[in-house]
C-alpha atoms as a PDB file:
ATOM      1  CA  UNK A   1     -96.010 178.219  40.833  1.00  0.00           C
ATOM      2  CA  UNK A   2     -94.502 181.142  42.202  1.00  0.00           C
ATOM      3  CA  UNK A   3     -90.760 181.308  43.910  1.00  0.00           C
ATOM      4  CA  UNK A   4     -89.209 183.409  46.744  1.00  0.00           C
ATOM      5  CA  UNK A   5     -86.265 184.938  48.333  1.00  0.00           C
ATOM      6  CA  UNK A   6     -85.081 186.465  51.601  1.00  0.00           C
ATOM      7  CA  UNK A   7     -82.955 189.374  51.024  1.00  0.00           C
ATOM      8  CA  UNK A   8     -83.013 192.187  53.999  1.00  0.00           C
ATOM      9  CA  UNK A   9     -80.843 194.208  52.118  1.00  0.00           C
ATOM     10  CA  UNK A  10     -81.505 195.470  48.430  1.00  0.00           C
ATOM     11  CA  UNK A  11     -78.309 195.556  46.115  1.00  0.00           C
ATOM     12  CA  UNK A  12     -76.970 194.913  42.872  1.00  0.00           C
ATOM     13  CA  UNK A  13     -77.605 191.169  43.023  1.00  0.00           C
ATOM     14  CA  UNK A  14     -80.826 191.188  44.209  1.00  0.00           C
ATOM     15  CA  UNK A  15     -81.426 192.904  41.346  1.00  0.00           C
ATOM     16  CA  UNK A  16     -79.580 190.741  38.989  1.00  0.00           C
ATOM     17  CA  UNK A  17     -81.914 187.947  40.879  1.00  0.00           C
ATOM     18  CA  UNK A  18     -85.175 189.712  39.732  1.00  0.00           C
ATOM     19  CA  UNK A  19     -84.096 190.726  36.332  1.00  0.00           C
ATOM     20  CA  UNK A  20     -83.595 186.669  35.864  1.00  0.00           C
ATOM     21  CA  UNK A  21     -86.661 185.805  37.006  1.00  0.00           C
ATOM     22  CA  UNK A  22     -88.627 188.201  35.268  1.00  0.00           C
ATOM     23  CA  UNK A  23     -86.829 187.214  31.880  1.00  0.00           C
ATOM     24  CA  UNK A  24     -87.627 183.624  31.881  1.00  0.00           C
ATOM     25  CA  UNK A  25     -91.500 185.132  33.169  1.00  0.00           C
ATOM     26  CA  UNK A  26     -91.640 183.868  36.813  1.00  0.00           C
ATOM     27  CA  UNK A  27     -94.102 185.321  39.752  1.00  0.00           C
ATOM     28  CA  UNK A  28     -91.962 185.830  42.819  1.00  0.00           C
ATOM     29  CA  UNK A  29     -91.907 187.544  46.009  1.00  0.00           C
ATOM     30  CA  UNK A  30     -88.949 188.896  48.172  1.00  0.00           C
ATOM     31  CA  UNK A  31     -89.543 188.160  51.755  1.00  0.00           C
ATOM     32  CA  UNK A  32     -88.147 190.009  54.477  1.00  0.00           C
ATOM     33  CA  UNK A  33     -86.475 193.204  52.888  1.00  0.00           C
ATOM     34  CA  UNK A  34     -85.272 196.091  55.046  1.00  0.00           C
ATOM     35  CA  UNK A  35     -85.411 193.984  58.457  1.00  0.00           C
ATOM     36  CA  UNK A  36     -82.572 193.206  60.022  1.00  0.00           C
ATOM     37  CA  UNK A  37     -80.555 189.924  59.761  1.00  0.00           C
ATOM     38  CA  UNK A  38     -80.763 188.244  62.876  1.00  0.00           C
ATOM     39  CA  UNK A  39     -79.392 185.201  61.930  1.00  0.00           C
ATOM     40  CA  UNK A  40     -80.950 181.952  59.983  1.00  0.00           C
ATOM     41  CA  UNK A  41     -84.511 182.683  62.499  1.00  0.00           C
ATOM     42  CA  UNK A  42     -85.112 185.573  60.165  1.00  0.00           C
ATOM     43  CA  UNK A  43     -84.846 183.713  57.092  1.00  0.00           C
ATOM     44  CA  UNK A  44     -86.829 180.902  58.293  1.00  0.00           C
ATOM     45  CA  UNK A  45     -89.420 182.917  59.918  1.00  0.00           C
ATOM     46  CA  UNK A  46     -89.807 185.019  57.198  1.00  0.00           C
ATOM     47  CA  UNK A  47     -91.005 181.831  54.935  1.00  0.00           C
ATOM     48  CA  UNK A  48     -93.312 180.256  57.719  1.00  0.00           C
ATOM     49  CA  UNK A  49     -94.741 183.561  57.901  1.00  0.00           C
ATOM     50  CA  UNK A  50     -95.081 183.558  53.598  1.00  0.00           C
ATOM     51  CA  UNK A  51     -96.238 180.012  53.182  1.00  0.00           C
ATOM     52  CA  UNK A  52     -99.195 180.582  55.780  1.00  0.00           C
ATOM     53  CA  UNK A  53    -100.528 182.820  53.278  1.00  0.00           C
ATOM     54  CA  UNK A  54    -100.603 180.726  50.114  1.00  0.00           C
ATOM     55  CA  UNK A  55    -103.407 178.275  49.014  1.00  0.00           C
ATOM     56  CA  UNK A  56    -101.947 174.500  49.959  1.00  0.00           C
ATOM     57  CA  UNK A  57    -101.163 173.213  47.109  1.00  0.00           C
ATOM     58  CA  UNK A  58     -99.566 175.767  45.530  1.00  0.00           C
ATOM     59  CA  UNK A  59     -96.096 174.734  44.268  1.00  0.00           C
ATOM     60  CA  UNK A  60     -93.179 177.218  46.039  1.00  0.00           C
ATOM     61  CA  UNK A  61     -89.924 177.290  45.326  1.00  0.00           C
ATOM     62  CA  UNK A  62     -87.282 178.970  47.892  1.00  0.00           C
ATOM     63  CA  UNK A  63     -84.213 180.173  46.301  1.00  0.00           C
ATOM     64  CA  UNK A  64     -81.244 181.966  48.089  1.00  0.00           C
ATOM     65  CA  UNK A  65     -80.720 184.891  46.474  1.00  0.00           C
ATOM     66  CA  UNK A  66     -77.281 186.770  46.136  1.00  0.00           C
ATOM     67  CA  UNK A  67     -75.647 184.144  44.577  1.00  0.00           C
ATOM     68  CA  UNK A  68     -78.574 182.598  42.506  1.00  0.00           C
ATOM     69  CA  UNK A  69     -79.395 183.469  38.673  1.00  0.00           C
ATOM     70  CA  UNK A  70     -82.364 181.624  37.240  1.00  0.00           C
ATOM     71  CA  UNK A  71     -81.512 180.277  33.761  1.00  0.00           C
ATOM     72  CA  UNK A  72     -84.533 178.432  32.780  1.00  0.00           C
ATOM     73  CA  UNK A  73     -88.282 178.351  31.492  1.00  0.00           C
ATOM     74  CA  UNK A  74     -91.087 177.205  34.740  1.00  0.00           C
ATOM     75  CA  UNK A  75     -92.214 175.004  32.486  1.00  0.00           C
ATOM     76  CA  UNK A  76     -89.325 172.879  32.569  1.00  0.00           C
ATOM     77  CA  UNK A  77     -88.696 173.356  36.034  1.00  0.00           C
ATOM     78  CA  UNK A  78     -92.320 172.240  37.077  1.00  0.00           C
ATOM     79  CA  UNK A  79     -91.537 169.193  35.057  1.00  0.00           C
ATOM     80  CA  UNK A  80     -88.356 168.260  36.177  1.00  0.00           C
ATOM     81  CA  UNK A  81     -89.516 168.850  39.767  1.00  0.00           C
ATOM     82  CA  UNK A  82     -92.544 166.130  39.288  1.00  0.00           C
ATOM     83  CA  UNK A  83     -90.212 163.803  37.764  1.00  0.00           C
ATOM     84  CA  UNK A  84     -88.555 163.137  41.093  1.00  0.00           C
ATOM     85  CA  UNK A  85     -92.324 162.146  42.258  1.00  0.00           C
ATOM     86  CA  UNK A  86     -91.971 163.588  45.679  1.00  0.00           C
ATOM     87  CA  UNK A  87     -93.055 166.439  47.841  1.00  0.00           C
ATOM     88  CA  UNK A  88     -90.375 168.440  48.128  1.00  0.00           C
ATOM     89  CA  UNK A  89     -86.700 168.541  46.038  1.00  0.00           C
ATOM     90  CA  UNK A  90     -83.735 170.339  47.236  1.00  0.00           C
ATOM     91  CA  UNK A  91     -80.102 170.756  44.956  1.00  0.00           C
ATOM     92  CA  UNK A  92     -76.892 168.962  45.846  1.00  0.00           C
ATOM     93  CA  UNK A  93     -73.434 169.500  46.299  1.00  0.00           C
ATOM     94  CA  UNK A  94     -70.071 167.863  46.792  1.00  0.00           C
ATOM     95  CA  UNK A  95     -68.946 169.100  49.942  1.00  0.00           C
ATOM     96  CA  UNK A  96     -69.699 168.870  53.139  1.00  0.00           C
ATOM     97  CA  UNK A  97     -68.054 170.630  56.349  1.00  0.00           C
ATOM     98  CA  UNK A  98     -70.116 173.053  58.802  1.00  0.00           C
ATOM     99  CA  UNK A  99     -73.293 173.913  57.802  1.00  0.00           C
ATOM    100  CA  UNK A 100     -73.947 169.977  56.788  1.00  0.00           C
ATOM    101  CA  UNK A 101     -75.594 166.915  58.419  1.00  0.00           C
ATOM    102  CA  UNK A 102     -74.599 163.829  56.943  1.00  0.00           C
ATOM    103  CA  UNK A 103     -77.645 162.211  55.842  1.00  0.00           C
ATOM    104  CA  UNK A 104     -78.212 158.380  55.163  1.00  0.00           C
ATOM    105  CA  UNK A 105     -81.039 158.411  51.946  1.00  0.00           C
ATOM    106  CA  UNK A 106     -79.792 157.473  48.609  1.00  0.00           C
ATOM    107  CA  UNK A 107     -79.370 160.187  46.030  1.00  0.00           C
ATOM    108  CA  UNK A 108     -79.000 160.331  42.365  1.00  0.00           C
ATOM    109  CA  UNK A 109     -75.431 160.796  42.046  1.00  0.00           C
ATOM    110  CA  UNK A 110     -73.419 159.843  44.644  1.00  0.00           C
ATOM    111  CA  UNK A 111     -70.646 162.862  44.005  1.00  0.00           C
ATOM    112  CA  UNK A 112     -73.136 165.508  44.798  1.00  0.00           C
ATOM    113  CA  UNK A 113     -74.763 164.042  47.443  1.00  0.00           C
ATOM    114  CA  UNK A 114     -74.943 166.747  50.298  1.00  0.00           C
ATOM    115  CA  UNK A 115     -77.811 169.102  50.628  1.00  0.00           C
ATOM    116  CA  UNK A 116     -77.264 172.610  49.641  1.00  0.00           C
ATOM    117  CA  UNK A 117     -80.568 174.563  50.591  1.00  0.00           C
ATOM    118  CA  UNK A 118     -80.105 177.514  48.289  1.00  0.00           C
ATOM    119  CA  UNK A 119     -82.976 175.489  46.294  1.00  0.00           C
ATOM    120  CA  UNK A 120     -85.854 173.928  47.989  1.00  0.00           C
ATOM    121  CA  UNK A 121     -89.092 173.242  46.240  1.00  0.00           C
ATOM    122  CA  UNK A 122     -92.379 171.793  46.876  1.00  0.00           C
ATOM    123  CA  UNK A 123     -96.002 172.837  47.637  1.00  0.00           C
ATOM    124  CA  UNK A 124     -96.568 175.519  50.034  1.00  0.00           C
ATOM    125  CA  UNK A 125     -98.376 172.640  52.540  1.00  0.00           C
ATOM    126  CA  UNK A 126     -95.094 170.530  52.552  1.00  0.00           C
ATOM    127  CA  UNK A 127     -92.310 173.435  52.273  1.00  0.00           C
ATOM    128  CA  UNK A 128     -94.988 174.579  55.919  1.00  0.00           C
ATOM    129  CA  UNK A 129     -93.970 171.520  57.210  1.00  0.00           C
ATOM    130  CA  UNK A 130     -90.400 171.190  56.524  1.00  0.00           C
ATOM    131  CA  UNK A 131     -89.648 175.311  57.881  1.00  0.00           C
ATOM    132  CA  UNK A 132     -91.580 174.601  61.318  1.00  0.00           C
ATOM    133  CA  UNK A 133     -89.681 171.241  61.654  1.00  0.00           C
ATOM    134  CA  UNK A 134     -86.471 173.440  60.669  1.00  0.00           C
ATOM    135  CA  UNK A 135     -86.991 176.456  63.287  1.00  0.00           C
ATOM    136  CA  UNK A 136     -87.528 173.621  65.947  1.00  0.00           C
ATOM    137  CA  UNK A 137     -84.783 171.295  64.692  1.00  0.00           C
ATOM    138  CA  UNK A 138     -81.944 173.482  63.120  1.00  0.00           C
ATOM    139  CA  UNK A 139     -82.663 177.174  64.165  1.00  0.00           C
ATOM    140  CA  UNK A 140     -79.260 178.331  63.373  1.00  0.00           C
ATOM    141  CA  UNK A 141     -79.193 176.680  59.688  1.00  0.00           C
ATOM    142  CA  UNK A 142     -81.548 175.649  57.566  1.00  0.00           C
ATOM    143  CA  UNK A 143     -79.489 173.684  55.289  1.00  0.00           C
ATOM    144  CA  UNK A 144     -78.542 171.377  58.616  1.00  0.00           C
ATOM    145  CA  UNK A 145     -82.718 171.524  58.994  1.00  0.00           C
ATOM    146  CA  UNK A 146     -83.456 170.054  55.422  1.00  0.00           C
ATOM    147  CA  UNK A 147     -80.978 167.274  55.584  1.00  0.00           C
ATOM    148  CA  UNK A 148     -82.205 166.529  59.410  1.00  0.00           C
ATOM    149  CA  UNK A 149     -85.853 166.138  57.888  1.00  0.00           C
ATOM    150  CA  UNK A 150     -84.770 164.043  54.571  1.00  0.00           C
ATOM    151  CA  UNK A 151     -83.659 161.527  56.825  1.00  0.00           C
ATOM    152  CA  UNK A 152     -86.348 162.202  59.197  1.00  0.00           C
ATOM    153  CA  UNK A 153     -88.682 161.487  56.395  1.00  0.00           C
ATOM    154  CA  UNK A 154     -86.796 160.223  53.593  1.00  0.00           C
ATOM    155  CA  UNK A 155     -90.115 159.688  50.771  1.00  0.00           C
ATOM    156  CA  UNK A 156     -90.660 163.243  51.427  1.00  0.00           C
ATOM    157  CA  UNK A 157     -87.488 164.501  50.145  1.00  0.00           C
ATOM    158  CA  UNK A 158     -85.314 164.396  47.102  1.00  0.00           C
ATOM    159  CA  UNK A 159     -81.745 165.570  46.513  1.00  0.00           C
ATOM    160  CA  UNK A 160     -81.168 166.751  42.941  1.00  0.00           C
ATOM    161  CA  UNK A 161     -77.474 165.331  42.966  1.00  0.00           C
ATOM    162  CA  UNK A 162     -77.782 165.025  39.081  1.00  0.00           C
ATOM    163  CA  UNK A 163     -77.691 168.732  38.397  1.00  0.00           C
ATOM    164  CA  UNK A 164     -80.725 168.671  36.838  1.00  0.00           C
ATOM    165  CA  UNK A 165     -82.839 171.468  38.464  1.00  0.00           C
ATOM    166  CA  UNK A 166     -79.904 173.374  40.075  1.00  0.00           C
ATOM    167  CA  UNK A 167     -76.242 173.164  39.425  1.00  0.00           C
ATOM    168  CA  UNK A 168     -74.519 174.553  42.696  1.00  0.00           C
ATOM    169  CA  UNK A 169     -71.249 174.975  41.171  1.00  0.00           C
ATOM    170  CA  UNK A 170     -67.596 175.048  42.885  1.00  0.00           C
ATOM    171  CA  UNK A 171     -65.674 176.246  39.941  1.00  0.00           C
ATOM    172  CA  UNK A 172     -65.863 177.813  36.654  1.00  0.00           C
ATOM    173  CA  UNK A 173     -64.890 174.482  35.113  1.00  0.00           C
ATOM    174  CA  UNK A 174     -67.941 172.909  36.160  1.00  0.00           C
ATOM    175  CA  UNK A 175     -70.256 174.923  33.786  1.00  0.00           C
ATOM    176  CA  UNK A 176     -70.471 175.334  29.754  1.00  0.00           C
ATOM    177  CA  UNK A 177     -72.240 178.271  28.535  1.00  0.00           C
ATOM    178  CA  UNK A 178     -74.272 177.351  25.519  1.00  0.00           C
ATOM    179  CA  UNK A 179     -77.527 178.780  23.612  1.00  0.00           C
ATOM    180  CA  UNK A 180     -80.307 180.821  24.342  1.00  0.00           C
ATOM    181  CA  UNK A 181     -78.745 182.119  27.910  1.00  0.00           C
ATOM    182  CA  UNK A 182     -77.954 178.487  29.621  1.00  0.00           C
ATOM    183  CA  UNK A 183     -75.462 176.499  30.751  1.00  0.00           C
ATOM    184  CA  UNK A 184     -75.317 172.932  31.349  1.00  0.00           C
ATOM    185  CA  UNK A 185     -73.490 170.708  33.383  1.00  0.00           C
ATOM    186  CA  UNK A 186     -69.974 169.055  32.494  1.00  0.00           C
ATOM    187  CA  UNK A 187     -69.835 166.607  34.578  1.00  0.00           C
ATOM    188  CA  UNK A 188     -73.909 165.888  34.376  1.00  0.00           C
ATOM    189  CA  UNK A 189     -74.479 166.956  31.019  1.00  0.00           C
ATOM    190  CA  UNK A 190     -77.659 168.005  32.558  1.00  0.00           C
ATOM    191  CA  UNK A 191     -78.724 171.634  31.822  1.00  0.00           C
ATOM    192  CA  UNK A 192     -80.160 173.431  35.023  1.00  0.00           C
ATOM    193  CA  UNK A 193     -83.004 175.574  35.203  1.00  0.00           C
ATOM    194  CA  UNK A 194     -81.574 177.760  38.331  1.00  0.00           C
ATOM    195  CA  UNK A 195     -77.469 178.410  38.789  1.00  0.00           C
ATOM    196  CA  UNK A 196     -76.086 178.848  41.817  1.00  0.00           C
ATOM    197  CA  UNK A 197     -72.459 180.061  43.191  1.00  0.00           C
ATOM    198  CA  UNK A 198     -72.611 179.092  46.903  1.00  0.00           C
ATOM    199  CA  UNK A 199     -70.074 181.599  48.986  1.00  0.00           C
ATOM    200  CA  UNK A 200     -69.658 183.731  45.336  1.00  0.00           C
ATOM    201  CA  UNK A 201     -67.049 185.853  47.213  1.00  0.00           C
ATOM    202  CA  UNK A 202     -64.334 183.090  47.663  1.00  0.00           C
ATOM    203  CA  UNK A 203     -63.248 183.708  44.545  1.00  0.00           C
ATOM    204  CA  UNK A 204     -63.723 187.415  44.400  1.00  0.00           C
ATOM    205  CA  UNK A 205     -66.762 186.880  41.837  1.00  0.00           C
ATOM    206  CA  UNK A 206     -65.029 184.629  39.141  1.00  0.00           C
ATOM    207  CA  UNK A 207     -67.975 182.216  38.554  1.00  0.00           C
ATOM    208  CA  UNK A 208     -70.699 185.129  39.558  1.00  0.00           C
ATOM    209  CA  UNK A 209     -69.305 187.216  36.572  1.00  0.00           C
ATOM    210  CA  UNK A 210     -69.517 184.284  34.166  1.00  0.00           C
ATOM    211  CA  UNK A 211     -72.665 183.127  35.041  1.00  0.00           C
ATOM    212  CA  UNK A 212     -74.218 186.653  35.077  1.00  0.00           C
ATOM    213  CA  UNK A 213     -72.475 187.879  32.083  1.00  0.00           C
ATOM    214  CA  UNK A 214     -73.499 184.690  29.973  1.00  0.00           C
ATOM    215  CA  UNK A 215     -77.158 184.818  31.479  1.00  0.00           C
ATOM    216  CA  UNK A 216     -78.357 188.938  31.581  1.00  0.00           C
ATOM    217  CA  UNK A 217     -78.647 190.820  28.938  1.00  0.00           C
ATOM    218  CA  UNK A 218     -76.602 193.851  29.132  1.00  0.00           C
ATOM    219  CA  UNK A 219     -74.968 193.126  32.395  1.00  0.00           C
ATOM    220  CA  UNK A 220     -72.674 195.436  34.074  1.00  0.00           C
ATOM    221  CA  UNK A 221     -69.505 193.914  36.268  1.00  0.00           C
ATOM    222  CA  UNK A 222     -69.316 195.722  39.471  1.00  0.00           C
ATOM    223  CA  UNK A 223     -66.225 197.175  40.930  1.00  0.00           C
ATOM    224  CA  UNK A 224     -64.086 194.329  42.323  1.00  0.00           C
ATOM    225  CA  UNK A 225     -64.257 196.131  46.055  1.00  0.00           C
ATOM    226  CA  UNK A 226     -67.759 194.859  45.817  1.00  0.00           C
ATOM    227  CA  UNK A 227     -66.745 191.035  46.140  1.00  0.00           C
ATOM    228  CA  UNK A 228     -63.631 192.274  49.126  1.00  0.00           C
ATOM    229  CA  UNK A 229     -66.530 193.915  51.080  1.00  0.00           C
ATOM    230  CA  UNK A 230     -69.129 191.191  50.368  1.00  0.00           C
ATOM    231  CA  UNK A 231     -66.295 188.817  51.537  1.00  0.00           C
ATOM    232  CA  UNK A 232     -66.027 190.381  54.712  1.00  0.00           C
ATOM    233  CA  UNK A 233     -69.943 190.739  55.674  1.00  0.00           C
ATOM    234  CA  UNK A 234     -70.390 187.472  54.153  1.00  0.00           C
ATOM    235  CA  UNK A 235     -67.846 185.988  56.493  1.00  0.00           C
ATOM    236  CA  UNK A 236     -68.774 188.253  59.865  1.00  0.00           C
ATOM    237  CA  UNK A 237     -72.476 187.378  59.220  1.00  0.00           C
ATOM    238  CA  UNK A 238     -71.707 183.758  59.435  1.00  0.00           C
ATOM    239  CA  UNK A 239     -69.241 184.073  62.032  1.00  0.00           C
ATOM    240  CA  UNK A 240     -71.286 185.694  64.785  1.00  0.00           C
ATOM    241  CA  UNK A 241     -74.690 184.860  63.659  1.00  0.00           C
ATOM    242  CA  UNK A 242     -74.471 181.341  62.940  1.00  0.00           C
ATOM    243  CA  UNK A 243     -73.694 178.989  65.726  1.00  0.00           C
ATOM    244  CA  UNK A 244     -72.868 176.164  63.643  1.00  0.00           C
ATOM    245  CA  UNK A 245     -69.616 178.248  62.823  1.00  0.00           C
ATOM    246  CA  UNK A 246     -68.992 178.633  66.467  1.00  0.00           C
ATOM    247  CA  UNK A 247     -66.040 176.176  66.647  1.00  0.00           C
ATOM    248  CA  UNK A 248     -64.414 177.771  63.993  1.00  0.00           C
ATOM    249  CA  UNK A 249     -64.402 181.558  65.538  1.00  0.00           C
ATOM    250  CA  UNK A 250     -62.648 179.877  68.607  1.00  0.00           C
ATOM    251  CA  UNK A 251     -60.200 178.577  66.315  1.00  0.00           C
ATOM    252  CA  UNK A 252     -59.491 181.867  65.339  1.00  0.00           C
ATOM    253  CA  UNK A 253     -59.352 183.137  68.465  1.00  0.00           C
ATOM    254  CA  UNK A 254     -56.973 180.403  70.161  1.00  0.00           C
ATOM    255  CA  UNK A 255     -54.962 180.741  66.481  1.00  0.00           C
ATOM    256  CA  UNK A 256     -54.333 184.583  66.929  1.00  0.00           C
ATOM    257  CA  UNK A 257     -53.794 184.154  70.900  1.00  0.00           C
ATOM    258  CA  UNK A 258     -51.316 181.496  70.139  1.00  0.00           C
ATOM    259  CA  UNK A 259     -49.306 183.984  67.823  1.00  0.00           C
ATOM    260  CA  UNK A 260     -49.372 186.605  69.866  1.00  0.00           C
ATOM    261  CA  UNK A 261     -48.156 184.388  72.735  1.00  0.00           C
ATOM    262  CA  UNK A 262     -45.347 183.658  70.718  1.00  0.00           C
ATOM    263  CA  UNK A 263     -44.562 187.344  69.173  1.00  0.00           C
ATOM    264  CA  UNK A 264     -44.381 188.420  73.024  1.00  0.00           C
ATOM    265  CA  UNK A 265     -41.956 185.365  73.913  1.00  0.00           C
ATOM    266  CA  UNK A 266     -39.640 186.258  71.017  1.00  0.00           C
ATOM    267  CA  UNK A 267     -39.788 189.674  71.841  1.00  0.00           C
ATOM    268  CA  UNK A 268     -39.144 189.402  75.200  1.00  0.00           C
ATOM    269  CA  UNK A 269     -36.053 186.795  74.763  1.00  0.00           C
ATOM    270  CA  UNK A 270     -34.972 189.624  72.830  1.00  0.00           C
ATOM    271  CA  UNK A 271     -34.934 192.205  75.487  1.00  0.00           C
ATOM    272  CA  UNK A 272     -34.158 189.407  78.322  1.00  0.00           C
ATOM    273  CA  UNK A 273     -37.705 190.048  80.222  1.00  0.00           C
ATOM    274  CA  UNK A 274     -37.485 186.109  80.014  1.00  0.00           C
END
C-alpha cells in the first residue's frame, strides 16, 4: 500500500501531513510539488501521470493534503477498506452545494451521504480508471468526477458515509479525542484512520488546531495570519480556477455592482445630479 498527495506548494501543513504519515509508518509520495496550480487538471494529471507508474494491483490511496492528518495504523485501514468489498472507497460528507453531483447509489449512512474526494482509495488499476474518466468527465473538479463515476458504475464504488475510514468533519463537536493519538466519531462512534477538515480556514483553524494538537507530537500552532491568508488563497484559487464556482463569482460581481449602483443613486439624490 502506499498513499499520495498533490501539494505544489511546500508549507507548514504539508509538513504536519508527512510527519502523520510517517508516525503511524506509511510509504507515500507527494506528487506535483513546485509546479504551478493550474486548476483541478494539475491535480488530476499529476495522479494519472503517478498511477501509470505503479504495478496494477497495488493498493493507492489519494489523500488531499492541507487539511488531512492521518490518525491510524495501515493495517487497519487496509482492512477496513476490504470490508466494503469493492474497488475503490471514497469518504462522505453531509453537505452538498458546488463542487457536488447528486448521486443515486445507496450509502451506509444516509446523513453523510455526499462524496468528499479528499479520500479515495483503491488499486492503482482502478484509481487509473476512475482519474482518466475524471479528466474527461469533470476536468474542473474531481470530487464532481468521483460521484459522476459511482453512479456511472455504482459496484465499483463505495462511500464511507459511516465514518469509518475518514471522518470529514464540519465542526469541532463532531470529534472526541481519545487514546493513543485518535479520535473517533460522535455521531458514528466509529474511529477513523485518516481526519479531515474540508475548507480548514472557515473557521480560522479551530478544528485544524484540535485535530493537530491531539494527533502530533510536539506540535506548534501557527500564527493566526496563517489561516486569514490561507483564507484568502484558498478562496481566490477556487474562485478563478474552478469553474464549478463560476456562478458564484458573478454573484459577487452583480452583488458589489448592485451596491455601488445604489451608493451612486444616494449620493447623487444628495447632491441633486438626479
Amino acid at each position: 500500500m502506499h498513499i499520495i498527495t498533490v501539494a505544489t506548494d511546500r508549507n507548514i501543513f504539508l509538513e504536519d501531513w508527512e510527519k502523520s504519515a510517517k508516525l503511524w509508518g506509511y510509504k507515500f509520495s507527494v506528487l506535483a510539488e513546485g509546479q504551478e496550480w493550474k486548476g483541478f487538471k494539475t491535480y488530476t494529471n499529476a495522479i494519472i501521470n503517478f498511477l501509470k507508474t505503479r504495478p496494477p494491483d497495488e493498493i493507492i490511496v489519494n489523500l488531499d493534503c492541507y487539511d488531512v492528518i492521518i490518525a491510524g495504523p495501515p493495517e487497519e485501514l487496509l482492512q477496513k477498506f476490504y470490508s466494503f468489498q469493492k474497488d475503490i472507497v471514497t469518504g462522505g460528507e453531509d453537505v452538498c452545494i458546488f463542487n457536488c453531483h447528486r448521486h443515486s447509489c445507496r450509502v451506509n449512512n444516509d446523513k453523510y451521504k455526499w462524496v468528499n474526494s479528499g479520500f479515495v482509495m483503491g488499486s492503482a488499476s482502478e484509481l487509473l480508471k476512475l482519474f482518466e474518466y475524471i479528466i474527461l468527465e469533470s476536468p474542473g473538479d474531481d470530487q464532481i468526477g468521483v460521484a459522476k463515476y459511482m453512479d456511472t458504475y455504482p459496484h465499483k464504488v463505495s462511500v464511507d458515509g459511516n465514518q469509518m475510514i475518514v471522518a470529514n468533519i464540519r465542526s469541532t463537536d463532531e470529534l472526541n479525542c481519545i487514546a493513543n493519538n485518535r479520535f473517533q466519531h460522535r455521531h458514528t462512534q466509529h474511529i477513523p484512520v485518516i481526519v479531515h477538515t474540508p475548507f480548514m480556514y472557515s473557521d480560522f483553524g479551530a478544528r485544524s488546531e484540535m485535530v493537530r494538537y491531539h494527533a502530533l507530537k510536539k506540535y506548534k500552532k501557527p500564527p493566526f495570519g496563517t489561516y486569514v491568508k490561507g483564507l484568502i488563497s484558498h478562496l481566490y484559487k477556487h474562485l478563478t480556477k474552478n469553474p464549478v464556482y463560476s456562478s458564484v463569482l458573478y454573484t459577487l460581481y452583480a452583488i458589489i455592482c448592485v451596491i455601488l449602483v445604489y451608493i451612486s443613486y444616494k449620493i447623487g439624490k444628495q447632491f441633486s445630479w438626479i
